[in-house]
C-alpha atoms as a PDB file:
ATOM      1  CA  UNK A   1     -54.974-171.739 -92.999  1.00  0.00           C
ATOM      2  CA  UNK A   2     -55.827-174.433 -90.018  1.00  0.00           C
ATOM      3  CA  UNK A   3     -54.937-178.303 -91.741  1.00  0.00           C
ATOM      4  CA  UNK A   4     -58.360-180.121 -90.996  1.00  0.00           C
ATOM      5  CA  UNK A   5     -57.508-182.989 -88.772  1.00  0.00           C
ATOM      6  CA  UNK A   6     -57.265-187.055 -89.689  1.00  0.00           C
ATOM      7  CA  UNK A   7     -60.175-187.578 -87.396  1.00  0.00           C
ATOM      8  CA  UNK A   8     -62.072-185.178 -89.353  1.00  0.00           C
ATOM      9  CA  UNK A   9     -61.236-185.783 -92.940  1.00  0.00           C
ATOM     10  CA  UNK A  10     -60.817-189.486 -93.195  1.00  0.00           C
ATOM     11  CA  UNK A  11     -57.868-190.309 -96.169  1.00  0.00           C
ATOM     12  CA  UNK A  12     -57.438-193.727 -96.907  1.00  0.00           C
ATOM     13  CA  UNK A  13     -54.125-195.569 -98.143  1.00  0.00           C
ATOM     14  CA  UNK A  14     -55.151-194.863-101.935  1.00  0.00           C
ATOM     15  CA  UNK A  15     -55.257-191.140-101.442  1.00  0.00           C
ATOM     16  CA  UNK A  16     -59.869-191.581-101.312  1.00  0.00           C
ATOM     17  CA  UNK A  17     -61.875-190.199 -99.463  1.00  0.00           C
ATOM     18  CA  UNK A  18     -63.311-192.544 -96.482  1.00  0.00           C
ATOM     19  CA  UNK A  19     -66.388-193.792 -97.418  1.00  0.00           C
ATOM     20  CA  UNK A  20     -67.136-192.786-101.340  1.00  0.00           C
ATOM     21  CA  UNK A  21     -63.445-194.608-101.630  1.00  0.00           C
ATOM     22  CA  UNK A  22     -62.559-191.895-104.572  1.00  0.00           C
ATOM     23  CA  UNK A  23     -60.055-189.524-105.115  1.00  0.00           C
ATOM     24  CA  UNK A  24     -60.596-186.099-106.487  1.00  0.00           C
ATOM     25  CA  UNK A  25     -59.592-187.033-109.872  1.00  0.00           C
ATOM     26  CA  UNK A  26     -62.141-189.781-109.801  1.00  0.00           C
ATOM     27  CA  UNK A  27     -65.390-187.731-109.729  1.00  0.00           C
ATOM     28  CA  UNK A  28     -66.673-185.437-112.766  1.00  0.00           C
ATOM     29  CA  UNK A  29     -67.693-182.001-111.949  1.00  0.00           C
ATOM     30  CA  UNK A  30     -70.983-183.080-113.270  1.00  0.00           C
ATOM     31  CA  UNK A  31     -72.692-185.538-110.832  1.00  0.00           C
ATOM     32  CA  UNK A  32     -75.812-188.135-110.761  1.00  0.00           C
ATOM     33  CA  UNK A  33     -76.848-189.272-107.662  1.00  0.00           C
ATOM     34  CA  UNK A  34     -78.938-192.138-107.255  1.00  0.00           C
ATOM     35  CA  UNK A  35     -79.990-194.134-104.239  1.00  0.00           C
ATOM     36  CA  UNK A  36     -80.102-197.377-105.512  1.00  0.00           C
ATOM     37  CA  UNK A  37     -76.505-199.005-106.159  1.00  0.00           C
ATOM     38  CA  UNK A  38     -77.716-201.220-108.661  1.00  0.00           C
ATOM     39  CA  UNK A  39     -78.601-198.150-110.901  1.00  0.00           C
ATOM     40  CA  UNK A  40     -75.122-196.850-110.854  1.00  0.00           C
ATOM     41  CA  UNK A  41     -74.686-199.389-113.798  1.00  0.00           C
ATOM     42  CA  UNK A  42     -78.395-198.526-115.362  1.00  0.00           C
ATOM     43  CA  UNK A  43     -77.369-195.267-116.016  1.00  0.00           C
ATOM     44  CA  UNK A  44     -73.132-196.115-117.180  1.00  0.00           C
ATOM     45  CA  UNK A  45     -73.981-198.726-119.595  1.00  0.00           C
ATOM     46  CA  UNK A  46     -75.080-195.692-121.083  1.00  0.00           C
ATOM     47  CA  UNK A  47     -71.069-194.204-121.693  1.00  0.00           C
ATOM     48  CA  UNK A  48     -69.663-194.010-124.568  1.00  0.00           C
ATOM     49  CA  UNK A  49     -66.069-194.609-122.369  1.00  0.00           C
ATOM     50  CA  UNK A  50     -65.817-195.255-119.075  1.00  0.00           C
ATOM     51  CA  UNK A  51     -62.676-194.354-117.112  1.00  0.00           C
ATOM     52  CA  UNK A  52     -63.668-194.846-113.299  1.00  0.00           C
ATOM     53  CA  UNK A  53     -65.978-197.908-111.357  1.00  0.00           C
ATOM     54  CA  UNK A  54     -65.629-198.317-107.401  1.00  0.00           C
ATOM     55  CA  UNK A  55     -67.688-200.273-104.567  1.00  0.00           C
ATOM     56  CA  UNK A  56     -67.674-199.432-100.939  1.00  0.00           C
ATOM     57  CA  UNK A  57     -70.200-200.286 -99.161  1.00  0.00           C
ATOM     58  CA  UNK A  58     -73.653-198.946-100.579  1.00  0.00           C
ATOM     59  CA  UNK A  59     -71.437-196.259-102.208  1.00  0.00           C
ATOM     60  CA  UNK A  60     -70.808-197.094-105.939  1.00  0.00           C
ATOM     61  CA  UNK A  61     -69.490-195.019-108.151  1.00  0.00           C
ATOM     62  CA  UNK A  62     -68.853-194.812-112.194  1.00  0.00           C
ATOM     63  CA  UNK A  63     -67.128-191.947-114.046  1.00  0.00           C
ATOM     64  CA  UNK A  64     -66.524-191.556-118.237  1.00  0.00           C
ATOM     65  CA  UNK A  65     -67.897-189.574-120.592  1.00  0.00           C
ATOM     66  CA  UNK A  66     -70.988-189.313-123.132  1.00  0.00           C
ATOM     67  CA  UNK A  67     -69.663-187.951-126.042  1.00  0.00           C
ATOM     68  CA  UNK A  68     -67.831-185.129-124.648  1.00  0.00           C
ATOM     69  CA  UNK A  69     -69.566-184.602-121.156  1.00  0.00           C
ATOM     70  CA  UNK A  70     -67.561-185.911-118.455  1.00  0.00           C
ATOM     71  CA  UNK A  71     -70.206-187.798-115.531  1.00  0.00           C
ATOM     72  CA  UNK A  72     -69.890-189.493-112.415  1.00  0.00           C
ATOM     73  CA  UNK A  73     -72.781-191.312-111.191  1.00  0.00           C
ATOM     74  CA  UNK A  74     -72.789-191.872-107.149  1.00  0.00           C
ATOM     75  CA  UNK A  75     -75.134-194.357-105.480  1.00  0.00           C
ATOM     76  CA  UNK A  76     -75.755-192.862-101.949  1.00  0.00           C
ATOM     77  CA  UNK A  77     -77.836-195.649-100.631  1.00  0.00           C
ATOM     78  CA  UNK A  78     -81.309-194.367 -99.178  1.00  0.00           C
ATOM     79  CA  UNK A  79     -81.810-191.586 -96.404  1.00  0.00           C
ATOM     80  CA  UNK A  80     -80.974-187.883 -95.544  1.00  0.00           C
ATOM     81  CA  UNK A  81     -78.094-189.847 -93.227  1.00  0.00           C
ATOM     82  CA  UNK A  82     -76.555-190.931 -96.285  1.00  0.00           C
ATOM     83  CA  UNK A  83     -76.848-188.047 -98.066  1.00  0.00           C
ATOM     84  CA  UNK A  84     -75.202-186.327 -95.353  1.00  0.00           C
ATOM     85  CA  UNK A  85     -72.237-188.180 -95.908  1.00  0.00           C
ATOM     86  CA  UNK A  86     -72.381-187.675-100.069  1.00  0.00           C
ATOM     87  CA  UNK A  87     -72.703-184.119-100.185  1.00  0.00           C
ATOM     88  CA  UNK A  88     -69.960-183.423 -97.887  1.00  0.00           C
ATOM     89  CA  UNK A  89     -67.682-186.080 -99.727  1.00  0.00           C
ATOM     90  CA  UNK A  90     -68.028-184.810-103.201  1.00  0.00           C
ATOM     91  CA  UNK A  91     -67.483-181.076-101.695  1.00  0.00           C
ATOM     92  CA  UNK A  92     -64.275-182.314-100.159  1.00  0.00           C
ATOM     93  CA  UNK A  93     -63.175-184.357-103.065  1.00  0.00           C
ATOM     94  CA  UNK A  94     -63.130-180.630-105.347  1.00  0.00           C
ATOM     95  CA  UNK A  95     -63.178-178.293-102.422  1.00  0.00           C
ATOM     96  CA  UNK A  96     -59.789-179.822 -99.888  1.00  0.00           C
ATOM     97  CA  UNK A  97     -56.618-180.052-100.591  1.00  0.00           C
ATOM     98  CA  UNK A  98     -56.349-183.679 -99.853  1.00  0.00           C
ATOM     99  CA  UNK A  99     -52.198-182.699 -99.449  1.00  0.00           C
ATOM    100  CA  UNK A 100     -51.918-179.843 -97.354  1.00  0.00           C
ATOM    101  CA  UNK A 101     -55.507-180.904 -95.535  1.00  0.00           C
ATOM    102  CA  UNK A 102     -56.731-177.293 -96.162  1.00  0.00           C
ATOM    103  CA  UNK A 103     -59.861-175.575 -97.957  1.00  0.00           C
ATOM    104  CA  UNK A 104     -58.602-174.483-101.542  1.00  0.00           C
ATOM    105  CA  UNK A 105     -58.531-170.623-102.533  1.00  0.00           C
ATOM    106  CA  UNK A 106     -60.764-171.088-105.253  1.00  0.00           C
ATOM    107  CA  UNK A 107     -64.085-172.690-104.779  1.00  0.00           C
ATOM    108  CA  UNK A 108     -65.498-175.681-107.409  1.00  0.00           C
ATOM    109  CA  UNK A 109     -69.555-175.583-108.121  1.00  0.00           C
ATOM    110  CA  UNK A 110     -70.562-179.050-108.799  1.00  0.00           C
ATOM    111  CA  UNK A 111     -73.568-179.952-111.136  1.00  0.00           C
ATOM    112  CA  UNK A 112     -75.649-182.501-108.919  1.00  0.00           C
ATOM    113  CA  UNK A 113     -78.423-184.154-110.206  1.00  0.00           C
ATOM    114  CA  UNK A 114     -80.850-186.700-108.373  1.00  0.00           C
ATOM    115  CA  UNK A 115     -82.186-189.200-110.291  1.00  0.00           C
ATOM    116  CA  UNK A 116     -84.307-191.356-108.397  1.00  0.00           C
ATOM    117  CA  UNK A 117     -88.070-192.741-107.230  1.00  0.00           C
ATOM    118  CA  UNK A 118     -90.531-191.000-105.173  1.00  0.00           C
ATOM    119  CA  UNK A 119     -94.920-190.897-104.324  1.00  0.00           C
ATOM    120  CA  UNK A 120     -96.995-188.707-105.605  1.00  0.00           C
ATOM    121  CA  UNK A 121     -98.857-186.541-103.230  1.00  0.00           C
ATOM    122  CA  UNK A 122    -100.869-185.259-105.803  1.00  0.00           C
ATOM    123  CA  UNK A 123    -104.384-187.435-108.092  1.00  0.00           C
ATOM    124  CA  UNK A 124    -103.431-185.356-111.217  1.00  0.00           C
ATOM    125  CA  UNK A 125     -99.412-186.445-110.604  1.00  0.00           C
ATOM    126  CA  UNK A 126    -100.153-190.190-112.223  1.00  0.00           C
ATOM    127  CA  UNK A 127     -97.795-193.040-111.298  1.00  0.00           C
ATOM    128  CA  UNK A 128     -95.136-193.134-114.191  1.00  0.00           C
ATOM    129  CA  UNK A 129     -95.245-189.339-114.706  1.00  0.00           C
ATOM    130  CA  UNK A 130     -92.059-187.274-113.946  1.00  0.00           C
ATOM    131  CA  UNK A 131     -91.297-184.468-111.217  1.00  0.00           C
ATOM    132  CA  UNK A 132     -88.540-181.657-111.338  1.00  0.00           C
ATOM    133  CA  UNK A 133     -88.404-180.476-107.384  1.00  0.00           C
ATOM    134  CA  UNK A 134     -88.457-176.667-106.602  1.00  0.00           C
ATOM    135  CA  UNK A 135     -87.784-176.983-103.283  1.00  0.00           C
ATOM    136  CA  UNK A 136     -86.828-179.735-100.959  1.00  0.00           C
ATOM    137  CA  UNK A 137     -88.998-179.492 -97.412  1.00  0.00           C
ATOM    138  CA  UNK A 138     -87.430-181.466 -95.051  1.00  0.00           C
ATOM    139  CA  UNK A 139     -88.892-182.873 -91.867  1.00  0.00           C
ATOM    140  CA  UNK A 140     -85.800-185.441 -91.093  1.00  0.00           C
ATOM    141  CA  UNK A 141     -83.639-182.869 -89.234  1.00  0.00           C
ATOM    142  CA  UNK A 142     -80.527-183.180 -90.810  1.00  0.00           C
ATOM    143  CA  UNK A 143     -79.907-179.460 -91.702  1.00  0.00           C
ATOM    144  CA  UNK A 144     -80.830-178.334 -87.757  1.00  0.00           C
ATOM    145  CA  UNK A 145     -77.341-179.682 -87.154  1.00  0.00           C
ATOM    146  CA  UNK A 146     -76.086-177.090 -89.666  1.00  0.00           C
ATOM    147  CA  UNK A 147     -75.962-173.385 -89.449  1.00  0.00           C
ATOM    148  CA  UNK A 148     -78.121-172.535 -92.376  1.00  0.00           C
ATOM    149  CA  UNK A 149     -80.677-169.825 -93.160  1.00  0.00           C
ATOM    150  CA  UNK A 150     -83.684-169.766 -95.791  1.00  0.00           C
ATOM    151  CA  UNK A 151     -84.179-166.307 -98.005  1.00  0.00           C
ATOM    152  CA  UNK A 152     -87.514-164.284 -97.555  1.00  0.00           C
ATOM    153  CA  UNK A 153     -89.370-166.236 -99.692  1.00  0.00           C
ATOM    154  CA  UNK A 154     -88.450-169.916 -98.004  1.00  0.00           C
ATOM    155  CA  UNK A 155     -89.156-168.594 -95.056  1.00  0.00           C
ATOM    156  CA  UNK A 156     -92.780-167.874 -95.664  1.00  0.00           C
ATOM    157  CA  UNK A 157     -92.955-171.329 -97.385  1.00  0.00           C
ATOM    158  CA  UNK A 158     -91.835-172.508 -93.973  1.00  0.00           C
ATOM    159  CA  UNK A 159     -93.917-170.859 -92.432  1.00  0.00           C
ATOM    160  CA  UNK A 160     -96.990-171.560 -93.876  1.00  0.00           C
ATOM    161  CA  UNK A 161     -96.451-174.989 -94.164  1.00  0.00           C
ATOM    162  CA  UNK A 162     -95.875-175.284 -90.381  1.00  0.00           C
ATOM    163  CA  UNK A 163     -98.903-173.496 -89.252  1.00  0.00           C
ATOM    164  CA  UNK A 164    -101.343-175.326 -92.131  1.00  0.00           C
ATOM    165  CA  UNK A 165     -99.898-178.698 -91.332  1.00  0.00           C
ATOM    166  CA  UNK A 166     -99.562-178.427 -87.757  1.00  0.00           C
ATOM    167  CA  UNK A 167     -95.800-180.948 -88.462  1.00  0.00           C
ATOM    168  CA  UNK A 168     -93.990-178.635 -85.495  1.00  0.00           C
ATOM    169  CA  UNK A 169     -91.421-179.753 -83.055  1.00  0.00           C
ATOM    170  CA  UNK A 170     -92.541-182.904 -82.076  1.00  0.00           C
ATOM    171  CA  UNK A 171     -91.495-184.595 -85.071  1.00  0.00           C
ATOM    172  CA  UNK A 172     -88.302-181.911 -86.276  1.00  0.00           C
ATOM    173  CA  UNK A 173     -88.050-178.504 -86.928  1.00  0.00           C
ATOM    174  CA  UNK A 174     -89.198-178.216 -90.872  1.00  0.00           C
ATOM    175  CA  UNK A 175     -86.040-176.559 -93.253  1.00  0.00           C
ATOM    176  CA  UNK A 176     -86.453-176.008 -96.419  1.00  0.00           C
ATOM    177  CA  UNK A 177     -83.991-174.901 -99.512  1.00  0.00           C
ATOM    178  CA  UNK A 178     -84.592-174.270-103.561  1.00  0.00           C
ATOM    179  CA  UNK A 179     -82.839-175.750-106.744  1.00  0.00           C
ATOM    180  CA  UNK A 180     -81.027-174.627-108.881  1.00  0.00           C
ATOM    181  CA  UNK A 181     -82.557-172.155-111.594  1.00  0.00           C
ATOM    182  CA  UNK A 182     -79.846-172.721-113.380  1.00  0.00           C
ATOM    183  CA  UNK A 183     -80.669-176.485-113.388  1.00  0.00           C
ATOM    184  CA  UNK A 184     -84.446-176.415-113.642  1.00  0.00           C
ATOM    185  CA  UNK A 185     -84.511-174.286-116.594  1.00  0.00           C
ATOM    186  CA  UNK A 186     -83.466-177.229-118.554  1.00  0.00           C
ATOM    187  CA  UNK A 187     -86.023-179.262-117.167  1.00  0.00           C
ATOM    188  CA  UNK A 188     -89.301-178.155-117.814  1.00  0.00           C
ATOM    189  CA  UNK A 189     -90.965-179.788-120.655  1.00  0.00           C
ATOM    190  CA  UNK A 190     -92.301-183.387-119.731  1.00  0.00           C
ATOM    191  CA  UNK A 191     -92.290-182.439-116.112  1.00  0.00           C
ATOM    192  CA  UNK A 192     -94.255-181.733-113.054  1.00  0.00           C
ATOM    193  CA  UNK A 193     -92.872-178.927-110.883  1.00  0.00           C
ATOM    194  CA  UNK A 194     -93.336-178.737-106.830  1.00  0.00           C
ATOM    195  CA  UNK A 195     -92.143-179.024-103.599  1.00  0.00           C
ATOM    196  CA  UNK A 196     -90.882-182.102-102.582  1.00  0.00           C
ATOM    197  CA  UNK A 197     -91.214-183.156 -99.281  1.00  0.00           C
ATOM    198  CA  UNK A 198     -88.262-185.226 -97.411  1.00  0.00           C
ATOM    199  CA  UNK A 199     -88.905-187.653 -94.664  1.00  0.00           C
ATOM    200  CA  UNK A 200     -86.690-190.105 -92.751  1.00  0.00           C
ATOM    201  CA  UNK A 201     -88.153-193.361 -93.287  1.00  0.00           C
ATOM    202  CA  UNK A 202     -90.680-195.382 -95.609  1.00  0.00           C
ATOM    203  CA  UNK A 203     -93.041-196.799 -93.322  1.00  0.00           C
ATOM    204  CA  UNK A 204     -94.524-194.532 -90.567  1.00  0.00           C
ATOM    205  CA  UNK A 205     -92.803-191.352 -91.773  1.00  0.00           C
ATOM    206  CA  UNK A 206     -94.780-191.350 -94.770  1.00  0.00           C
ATOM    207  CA  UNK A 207     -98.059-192.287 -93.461  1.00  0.00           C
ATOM    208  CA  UNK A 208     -97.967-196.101 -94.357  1.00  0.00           C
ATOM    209  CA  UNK A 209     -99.015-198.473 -91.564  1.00  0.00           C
ATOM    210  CA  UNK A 210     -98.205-202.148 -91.215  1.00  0.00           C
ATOM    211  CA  UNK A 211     -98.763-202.955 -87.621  1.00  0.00           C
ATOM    212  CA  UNK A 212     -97.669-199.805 -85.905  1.00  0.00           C
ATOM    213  CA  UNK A 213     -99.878-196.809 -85.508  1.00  0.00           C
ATOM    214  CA  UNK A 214     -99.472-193.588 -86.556  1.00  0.00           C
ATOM    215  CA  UNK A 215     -98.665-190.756 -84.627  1.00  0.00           C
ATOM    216  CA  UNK A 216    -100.179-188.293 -87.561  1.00  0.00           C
ATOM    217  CA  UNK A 217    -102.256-190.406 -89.451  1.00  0.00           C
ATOM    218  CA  UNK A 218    -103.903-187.253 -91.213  1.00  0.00           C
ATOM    219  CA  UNK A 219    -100.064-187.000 -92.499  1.00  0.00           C
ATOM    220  CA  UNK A 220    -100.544-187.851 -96.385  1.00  0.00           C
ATOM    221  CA  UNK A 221    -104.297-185.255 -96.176  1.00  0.00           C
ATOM    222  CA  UNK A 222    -102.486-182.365 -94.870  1.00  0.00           C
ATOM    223  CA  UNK A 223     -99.438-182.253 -96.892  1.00  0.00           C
ATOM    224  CA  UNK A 224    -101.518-183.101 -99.726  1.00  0.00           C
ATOM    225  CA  UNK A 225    -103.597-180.155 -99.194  1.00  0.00           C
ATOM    226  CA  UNK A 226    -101.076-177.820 -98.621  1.00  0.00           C
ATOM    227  CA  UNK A 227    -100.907-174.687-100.739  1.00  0.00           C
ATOM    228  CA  UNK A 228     -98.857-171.231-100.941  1.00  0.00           C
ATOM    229  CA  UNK A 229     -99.512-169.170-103.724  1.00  0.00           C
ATOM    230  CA  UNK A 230     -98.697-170.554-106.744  1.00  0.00           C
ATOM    231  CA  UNK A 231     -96.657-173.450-104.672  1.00  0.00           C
ATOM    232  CA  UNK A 232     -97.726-176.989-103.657  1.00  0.00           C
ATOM    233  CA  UNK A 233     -96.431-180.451-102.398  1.00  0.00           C
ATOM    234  CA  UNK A 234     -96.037-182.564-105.379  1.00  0.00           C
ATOM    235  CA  UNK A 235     -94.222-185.923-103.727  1.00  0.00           C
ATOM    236  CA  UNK A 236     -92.212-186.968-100.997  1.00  0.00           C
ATOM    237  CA  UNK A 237     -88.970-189.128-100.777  1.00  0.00           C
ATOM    238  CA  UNK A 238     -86.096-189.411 -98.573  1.00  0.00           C
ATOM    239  CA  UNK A 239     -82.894-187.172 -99.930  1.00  0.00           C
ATOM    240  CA  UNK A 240     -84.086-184.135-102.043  1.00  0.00           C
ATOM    241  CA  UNK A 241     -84.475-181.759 -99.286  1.00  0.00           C
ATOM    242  CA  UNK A 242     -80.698-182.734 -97.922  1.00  0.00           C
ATOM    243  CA  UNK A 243     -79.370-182.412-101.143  1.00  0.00           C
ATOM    244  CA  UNK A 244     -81.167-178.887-101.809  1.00  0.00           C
ATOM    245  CA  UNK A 245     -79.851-177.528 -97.732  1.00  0.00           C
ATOM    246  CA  UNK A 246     -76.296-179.041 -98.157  1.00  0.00           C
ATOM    247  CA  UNK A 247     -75.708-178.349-101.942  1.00  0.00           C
ATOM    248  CA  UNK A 248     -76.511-174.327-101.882  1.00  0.00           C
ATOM    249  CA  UNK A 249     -74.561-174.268 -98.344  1.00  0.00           C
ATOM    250  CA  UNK A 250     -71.634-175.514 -99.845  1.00  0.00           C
ATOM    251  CA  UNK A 251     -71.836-173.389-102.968  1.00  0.00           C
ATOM    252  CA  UNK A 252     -73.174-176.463-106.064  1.00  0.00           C
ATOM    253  CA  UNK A 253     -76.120-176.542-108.374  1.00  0.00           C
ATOM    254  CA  UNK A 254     -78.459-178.972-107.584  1.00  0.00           C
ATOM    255  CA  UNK A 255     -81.881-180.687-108.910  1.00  0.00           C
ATOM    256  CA  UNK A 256     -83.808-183.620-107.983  1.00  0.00           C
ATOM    257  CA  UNK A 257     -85.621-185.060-110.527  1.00  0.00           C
ATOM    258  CA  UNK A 258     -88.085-188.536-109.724  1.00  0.00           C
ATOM    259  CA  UNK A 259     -89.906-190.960-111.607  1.00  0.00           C
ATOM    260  CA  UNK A 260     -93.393-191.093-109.622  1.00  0.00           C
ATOM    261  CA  UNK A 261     -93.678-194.780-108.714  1.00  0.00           C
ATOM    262  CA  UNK A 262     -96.719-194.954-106.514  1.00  0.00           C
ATOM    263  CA  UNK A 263     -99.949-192.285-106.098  1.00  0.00           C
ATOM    264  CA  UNK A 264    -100.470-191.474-102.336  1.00  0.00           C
ATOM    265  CA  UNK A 265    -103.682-190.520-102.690  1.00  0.00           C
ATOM    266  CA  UNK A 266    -105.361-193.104-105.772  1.00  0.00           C
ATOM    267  CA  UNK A 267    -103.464-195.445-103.594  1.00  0.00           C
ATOM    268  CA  UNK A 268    -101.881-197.110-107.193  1.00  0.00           C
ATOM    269  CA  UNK A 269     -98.323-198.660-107.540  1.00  0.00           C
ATOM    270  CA  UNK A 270     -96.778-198.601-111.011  1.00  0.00           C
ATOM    271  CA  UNK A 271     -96.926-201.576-113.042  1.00  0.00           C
ATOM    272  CA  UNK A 272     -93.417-201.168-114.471  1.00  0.00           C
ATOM    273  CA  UNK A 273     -91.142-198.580-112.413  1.00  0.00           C
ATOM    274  CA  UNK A 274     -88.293-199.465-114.024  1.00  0.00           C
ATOM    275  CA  UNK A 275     -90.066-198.128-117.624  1.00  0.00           C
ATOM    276  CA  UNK A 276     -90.458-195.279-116.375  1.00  0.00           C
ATOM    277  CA  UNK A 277     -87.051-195.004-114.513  1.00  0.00           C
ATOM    278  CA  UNK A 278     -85.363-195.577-117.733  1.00  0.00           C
ATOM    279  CA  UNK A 279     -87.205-192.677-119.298  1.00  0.00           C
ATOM    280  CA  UNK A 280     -86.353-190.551-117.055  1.00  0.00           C
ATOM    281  CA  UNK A 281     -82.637-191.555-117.236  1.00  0.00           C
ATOM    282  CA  UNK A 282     -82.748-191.185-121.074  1.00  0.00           C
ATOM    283  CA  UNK A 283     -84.412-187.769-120.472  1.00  0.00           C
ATOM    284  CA  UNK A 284     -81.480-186.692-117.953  1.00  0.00           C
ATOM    285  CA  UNK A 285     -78.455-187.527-119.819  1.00  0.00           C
ATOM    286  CA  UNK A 286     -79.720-185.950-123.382  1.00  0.00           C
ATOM    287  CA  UNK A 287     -80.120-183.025-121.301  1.00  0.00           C
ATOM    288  CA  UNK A 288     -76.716-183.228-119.659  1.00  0.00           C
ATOM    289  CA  UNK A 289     -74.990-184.077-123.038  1.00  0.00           C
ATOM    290  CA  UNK A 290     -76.611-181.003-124.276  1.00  0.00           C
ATOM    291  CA  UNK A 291     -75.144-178.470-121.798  1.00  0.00           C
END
């Protein structure tokens, strides 16, 4: 089997991985990913024992166990760029044989589980209510640069959301990829279920405008009113739908799960997002523990 070259797989002095700065037996087969570095710590204090903490860059990460669960939690700062790099880190990290610089025979499924904030695209979806994601819908472009291919019924989703929204090839090509059933099914009471929409930025991407204008400023109206059978566009963020394309390509289980911080269309801001962050952290790792 062909070694993968230095320039390709980036090994530092320590034996890590370039920019995560871990080594495979650093990271838990179980996995939280958060965008926010800050709550890499929110959700350890939480341990009963940690084993693991490093810092590099906007990449923290924390490893130890909850009882007898082993968990990493990742920090992969904020955009579909960044979660370009995650993904294919952590599938290296289990997948590589950091030695030999070659793809192992036998293939490791990791459990990866956003945990993170997003906007409700929805009135009934109130600020400081929860959302499991069905699908990730991305209009950033980061799986075009990947051969990838939706099943028969992600391609219709595709499809109609392309011709209802009229979001073609000026701004990307649309992609779009599923969780994990295996996931979800553990997440279903106390949550709202959609499709999660994935953009690559805050500002304009997503509708807002400060001093720039828009070049869809029907944006938030059309992906609100979006519909396909029993599916609709709950929220939108900026890593589910990267997660969701690069997570079934490379063979894990993966959910994003978001604490709804602002409502698109009451145009209301929560008045503690960090309540309802916790919650949802509480809610995610008595889950985990359970499984």
């Amino acid at each position: 089997m062909a070694q993968i070259q230095e320039s390709e797989l980036i090994i530092n002095n320590r034996g890590a991985i370039y920019h995560l700065d871990a080594r495979p037996e650093e990271i838990a087969n179980t996995i939280i990913t958060v965008g926010d570095p800050d709550r890499v710590e929110k959700i350890s204090r939480h341990f009963d024992k940690k084993e693991f903490e490093c810092r590099h860059r906007e990449f923290v990460t924390h490893t130890g166990y909850i009882g007898n669960k082993r968990l990493s939690v990742v920090s992969t700062g904020i955009g579909p760029d960044n979660i370009d790099i995650v993904l294919n880190e952590l599938d290296a990290l289990v997948n590589i044989d950091f030695t030999t610089r070659t793809i192992k025979p036998k293939h490791t499924a990791l459990d990866i589980i956003r945990v993170g904030t997003s906007g409700s695209l929805q009135a009934e979806i109130p600020v400081d209510s929860w959302v499991a994601s069905t699908h990730g819908l991305g209009i950033d472009n980061l799986l075009n640069f990947y051969r990838h291919e939706e099943n028969e019924e992600e391609k219709q989703l595709l499809q109609s959301f392309i011709t209802q929204t009229q979001l073609g090839s000026r701004i990307s090509q649309p992609y779009i990829s599923s969780c994990s059933a295996s996931l979800m099914k553990h997440f279903v009471n106390d949550f709202h279920h959609g499709v999660t929409v994935t953009c690559p930025g805050f500002y304009g991407p997503q509708g807002r405008v400060l001093r720039l204008g828009l070049s869809h400023p029907e944006l938030i109206d059309r992906l609100t009113q979006f519909g396909f059978g029993q599916h609709r566009i709950t929220n939108f963020e900026m890593e589910t739908a990267g997660i969701y394309g690069l997570g079934k390509m490379l063979g894990h289980h993966c959910l994003s799960l978001s604490a709804i911080v602002a409502n698109r269309v009451t145009k209301q801001f929560s008045k503690d997002g960090n309540k309802a962050v916790e919650g949802l952290i509480n809610k995610t790792l008595n889950t985990l523990q359970a499984l």
